[in-house]
N, C-alpha and C. Protein backbone atom coordinates (compact mmCIF):
# COMPACT_ATOMS: atom_id res chain seq x y z
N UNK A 1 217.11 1.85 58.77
CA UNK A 1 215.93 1.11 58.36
C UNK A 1 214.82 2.06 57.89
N UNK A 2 214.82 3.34 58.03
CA UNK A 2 213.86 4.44 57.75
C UNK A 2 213.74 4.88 56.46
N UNK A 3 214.93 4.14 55.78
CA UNK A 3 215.30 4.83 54.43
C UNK A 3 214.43 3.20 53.26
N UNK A 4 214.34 2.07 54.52
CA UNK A 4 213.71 0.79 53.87
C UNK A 4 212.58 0.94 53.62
N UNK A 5 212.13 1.28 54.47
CA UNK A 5 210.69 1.22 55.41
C UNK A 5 210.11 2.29 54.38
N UNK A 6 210.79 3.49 53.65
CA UNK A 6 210.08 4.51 53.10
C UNK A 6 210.02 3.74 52.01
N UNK A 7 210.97 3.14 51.12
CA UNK A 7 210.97 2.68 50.29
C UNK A 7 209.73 1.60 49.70
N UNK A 8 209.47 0.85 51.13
CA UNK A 8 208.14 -0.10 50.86
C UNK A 8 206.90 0.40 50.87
N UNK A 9 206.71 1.57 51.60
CA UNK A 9 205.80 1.85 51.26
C UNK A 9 204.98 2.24 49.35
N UNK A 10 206.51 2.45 48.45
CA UNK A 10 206.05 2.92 47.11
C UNK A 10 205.82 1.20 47.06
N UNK A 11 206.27 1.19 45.91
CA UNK A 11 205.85 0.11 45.09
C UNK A 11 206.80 -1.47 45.19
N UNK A 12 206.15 -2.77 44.98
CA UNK A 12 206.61 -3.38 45.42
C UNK A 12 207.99 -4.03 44.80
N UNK A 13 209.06 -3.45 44.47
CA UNK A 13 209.81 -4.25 43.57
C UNK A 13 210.37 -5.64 44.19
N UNK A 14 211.11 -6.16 42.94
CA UNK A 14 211.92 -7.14 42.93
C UNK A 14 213.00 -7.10 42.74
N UNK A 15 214.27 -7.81 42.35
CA UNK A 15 215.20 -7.75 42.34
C UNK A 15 215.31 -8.75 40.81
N UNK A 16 216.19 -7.64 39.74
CA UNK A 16 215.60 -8.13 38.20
C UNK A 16 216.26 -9.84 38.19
N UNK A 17 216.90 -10.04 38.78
CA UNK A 17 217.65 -11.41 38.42
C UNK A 17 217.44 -12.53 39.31
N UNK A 18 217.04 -12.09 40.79
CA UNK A 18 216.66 -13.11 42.10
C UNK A 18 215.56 -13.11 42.43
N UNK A 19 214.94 -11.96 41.65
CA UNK A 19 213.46 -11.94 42.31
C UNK A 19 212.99 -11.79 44.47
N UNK A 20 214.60 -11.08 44.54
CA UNK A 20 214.33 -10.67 46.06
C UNK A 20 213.42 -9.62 46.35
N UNK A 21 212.66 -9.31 47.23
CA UNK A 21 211.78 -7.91 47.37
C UNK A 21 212.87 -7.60 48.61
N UNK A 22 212.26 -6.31 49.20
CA UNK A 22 212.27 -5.88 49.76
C UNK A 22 212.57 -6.44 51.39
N UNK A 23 211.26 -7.22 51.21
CA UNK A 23 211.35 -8.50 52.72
C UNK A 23 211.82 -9.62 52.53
N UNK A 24 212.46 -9.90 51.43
CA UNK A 24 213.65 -10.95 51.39
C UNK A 24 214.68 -10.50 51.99
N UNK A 25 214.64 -9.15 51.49
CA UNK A 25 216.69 -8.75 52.21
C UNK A 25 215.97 -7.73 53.67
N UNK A 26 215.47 -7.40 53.78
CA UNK A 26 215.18 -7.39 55.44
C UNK A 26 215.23 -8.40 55.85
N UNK A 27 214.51 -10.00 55.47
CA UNK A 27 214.64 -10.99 56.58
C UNK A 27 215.76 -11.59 56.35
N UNK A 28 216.50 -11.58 55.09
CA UNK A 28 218.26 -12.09 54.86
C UNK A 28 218.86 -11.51 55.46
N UNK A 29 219.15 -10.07 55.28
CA UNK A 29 220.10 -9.04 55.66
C UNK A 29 221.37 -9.11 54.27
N UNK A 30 220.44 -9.21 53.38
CA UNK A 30 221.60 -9.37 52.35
C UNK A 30 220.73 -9.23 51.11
N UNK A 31 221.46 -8.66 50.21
CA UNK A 31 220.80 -8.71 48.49
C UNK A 31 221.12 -9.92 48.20
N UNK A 32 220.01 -9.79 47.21
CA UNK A 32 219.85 -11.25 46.25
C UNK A 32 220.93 -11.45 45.23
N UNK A 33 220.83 -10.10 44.27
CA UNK A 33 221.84 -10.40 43.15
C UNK A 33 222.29 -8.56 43.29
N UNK A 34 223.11 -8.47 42.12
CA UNK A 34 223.77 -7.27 41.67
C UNK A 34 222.88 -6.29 41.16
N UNK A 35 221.81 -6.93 40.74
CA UNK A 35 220.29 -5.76 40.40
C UNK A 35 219.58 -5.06 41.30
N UNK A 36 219.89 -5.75 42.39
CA UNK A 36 219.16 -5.71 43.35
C UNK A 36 219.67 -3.64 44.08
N UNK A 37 220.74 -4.24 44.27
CA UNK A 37 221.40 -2.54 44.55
C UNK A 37 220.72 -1.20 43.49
N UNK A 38 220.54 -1.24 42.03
CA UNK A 38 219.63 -0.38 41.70
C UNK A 38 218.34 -0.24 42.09
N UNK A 39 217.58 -1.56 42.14
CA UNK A 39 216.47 -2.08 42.12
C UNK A 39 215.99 -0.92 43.21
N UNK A 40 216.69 -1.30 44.21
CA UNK A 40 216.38 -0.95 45.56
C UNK A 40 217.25 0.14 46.46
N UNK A 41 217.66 1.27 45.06
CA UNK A 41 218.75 2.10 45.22
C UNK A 41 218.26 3.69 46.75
N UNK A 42 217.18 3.73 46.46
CA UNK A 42 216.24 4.52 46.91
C UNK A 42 216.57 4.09 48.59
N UNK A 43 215.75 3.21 48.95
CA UNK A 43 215.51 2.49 49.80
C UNK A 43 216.95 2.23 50.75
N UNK A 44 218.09 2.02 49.80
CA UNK A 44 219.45 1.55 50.70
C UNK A 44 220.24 2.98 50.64
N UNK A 45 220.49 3.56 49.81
CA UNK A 45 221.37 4.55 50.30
C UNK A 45 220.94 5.64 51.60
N UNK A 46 219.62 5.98 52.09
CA UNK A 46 219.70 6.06 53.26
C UNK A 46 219.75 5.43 54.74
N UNK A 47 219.94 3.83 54.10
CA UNK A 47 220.34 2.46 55.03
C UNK A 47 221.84 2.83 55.37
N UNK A 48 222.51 2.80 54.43
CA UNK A 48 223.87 2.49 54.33
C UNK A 48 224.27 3.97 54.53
N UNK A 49 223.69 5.33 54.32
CA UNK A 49 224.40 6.60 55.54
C UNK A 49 224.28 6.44 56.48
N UNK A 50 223.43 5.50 57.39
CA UNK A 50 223.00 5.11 58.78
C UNK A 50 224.53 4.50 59.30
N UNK A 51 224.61 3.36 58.15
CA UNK A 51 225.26 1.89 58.95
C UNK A 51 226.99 2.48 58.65
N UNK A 52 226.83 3.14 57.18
CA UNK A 52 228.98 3.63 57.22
C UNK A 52 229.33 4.77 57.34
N UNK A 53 230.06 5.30 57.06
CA UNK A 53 230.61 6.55 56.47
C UNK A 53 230.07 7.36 55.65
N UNK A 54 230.15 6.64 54.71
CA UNK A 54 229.48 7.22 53.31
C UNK A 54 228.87 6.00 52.62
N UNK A 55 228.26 6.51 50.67
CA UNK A 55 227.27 5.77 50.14
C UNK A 55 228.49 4.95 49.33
N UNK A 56 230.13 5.59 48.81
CA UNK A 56 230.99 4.94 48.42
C UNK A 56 231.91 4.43 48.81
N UNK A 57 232.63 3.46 48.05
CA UNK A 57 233.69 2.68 48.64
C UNK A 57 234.49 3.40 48.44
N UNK A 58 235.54 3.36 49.12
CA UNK A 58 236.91 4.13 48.56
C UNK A 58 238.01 3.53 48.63
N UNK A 59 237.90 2.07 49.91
CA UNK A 59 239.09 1.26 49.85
C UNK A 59 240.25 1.71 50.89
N UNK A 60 241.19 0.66 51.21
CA UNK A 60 242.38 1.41 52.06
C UNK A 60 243.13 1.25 51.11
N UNK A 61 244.68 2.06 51.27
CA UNK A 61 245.80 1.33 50.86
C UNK A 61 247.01 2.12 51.63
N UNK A 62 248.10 1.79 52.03
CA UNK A 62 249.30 2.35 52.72
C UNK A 62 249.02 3.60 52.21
N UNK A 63 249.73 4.44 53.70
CA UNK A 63 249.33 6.19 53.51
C UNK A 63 250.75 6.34 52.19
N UNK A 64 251.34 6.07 52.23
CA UNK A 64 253.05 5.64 51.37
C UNK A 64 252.52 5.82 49.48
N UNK A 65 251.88 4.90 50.10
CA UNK A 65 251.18 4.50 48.55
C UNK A 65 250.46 5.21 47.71
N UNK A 66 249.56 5.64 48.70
CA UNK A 66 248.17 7.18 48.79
C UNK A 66 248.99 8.31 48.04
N UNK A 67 250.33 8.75 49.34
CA UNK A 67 250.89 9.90 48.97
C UNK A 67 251.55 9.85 47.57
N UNK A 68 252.31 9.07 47.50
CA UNK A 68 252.99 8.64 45.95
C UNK A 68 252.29 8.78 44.70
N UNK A 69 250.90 8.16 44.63
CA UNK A 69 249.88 8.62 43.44
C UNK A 69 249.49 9.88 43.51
N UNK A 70 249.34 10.46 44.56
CA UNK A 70 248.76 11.84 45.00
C UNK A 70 249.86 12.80 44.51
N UNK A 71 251.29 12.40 44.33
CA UNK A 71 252.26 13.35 43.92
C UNK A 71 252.57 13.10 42.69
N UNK A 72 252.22 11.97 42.04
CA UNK A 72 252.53 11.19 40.71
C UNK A 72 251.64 11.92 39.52
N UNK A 73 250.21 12.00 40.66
CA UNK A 73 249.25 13.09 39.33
C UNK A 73 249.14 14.58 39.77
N UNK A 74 250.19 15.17 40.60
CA UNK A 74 250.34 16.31 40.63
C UNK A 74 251.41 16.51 39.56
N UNK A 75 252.44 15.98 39.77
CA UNK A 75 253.55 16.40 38.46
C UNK A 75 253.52 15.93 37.50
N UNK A 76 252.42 15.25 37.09
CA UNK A 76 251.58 15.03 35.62
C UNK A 76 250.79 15.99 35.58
N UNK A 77 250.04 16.85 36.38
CA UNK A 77 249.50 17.85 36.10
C UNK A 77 249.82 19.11 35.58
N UNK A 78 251.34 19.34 37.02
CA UNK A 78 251.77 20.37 36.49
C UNK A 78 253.21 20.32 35.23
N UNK A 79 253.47 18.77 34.46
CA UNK A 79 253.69 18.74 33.64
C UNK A 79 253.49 19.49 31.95
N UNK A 80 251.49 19.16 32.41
CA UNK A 80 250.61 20.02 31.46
C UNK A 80 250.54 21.40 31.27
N UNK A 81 250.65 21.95 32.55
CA UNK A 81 250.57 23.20 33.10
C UNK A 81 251.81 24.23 32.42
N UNK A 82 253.18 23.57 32.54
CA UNK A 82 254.16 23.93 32.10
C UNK A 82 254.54 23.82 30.47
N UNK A 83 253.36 22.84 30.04
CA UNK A 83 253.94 22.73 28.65
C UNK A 83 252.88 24.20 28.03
N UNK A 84 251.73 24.12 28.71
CA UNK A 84 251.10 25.25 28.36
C UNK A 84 251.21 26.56 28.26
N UNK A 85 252.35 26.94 29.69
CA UNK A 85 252.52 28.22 29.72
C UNK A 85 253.55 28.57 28.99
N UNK A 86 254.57 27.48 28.10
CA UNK A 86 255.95 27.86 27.74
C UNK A 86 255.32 28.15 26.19
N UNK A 87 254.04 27.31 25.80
CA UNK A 87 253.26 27.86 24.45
C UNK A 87 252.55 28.56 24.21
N UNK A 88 252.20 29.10 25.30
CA UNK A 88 251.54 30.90 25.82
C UNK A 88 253.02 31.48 26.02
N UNK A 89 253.98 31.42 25.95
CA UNK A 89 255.24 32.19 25.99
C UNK A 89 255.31 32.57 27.54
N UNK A 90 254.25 32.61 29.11
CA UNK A 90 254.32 33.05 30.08
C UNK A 90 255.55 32.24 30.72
N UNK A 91 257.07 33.06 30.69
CA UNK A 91 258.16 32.31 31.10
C UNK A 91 258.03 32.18 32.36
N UNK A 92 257.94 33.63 33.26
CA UNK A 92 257.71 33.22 34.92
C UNK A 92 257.02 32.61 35.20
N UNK A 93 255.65 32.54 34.57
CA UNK A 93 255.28 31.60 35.26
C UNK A 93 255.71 29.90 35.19
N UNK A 94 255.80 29.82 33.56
CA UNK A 94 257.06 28.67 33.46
C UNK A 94 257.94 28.14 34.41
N UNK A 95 259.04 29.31 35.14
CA UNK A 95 259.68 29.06 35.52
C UNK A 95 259.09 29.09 37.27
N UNK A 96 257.64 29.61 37.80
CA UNK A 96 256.76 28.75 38.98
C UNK A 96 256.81 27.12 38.91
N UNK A 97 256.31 27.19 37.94
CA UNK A 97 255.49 25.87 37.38
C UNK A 97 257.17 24.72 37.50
N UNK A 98 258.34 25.37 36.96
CA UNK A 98 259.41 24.53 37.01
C UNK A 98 259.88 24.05 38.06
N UNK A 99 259.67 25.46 39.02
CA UNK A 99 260.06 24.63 40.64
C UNK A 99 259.19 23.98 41.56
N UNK A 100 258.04 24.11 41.10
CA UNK A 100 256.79 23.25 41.81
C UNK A 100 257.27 21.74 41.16
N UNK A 101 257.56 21.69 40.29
CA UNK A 101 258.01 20.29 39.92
C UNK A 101 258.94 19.76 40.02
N UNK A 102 259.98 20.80 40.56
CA UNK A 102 261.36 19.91 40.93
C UNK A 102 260.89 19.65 42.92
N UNK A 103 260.16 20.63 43.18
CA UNK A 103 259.72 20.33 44.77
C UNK A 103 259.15 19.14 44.48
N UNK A 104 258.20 18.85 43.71
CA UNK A 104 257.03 17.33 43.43
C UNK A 104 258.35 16.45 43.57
N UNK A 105 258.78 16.65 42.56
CA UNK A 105 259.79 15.02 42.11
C UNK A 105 260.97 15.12 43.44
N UNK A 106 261.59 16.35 43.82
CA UNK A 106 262.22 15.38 45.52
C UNK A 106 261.05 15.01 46.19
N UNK A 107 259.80 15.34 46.35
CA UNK A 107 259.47 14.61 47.22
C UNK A 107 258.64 13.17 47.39
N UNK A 108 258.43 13.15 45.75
CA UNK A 108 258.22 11.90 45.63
C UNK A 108 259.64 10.84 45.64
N UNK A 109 260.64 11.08 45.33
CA UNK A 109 261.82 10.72 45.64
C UNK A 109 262.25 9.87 46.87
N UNK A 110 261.81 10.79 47.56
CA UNK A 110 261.79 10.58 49.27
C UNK A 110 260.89 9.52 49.92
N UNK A 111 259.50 9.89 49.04
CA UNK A 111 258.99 8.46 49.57
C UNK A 111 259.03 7.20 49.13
N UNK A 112 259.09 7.17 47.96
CA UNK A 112 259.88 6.04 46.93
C UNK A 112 260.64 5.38 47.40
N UNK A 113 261.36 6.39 47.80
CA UNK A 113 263.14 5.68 48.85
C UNK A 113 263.09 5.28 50.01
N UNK A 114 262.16 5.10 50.86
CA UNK A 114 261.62 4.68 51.61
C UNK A 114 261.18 3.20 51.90
């Protein structure tokens, strides 16, 4: 509430589309509209380091799922990586870059198969 409270003291806004202030969503406990979150950007993001984690969402999803994208844009990465070094002619390292990607793809394999 320290991060509200500083906020009212500047100036009095509104909320561009509901016309909520400040002591609308203190006495709601809720924004008015979707403007309202800029409106009153100041004011809530040291609300909301209080009340979560953090200022972003990030969402759940199966750790399965997590890991799978997490290995999906590694060997798209080092896809790039390998096309680069074989057109810089650097073969060893090419041939790093080749087994980091056959390690990626069993082990995305593995969880896939799962």
């Amino acid at each position: 509430m320290r991060g509200l409270r500083q906020a009212q003291r500047g100036q009095r806004s509104r909320g561009p589309h509901c016309g909520f202030t400040q002591a609308d969503f203190k006495k709601a406990g809720r924004l008015g509209c979707s403007g309202c979150y800029v409106t009153f950007a100041e004011g809530l993001e040291g609300l909301l380091k209080t009340m979560h984690k953090g200022t972003q969402h990030v969402g759940k999803i199966p750790h399965d799922l997590q890991q799978s994208r997490d290995l999906s844009d590694k060997l798209k990465s080092l896809l790039k990586k390998l096309d680069k070094v074989v057109a810089e002619e650097d073969f060893e390292q090419a041939a790093v870059v080749r087994d980091e990607i056959k390690a990626t793809k069993e082990k995305l394999s593995e969880i896939t198969a799962v």
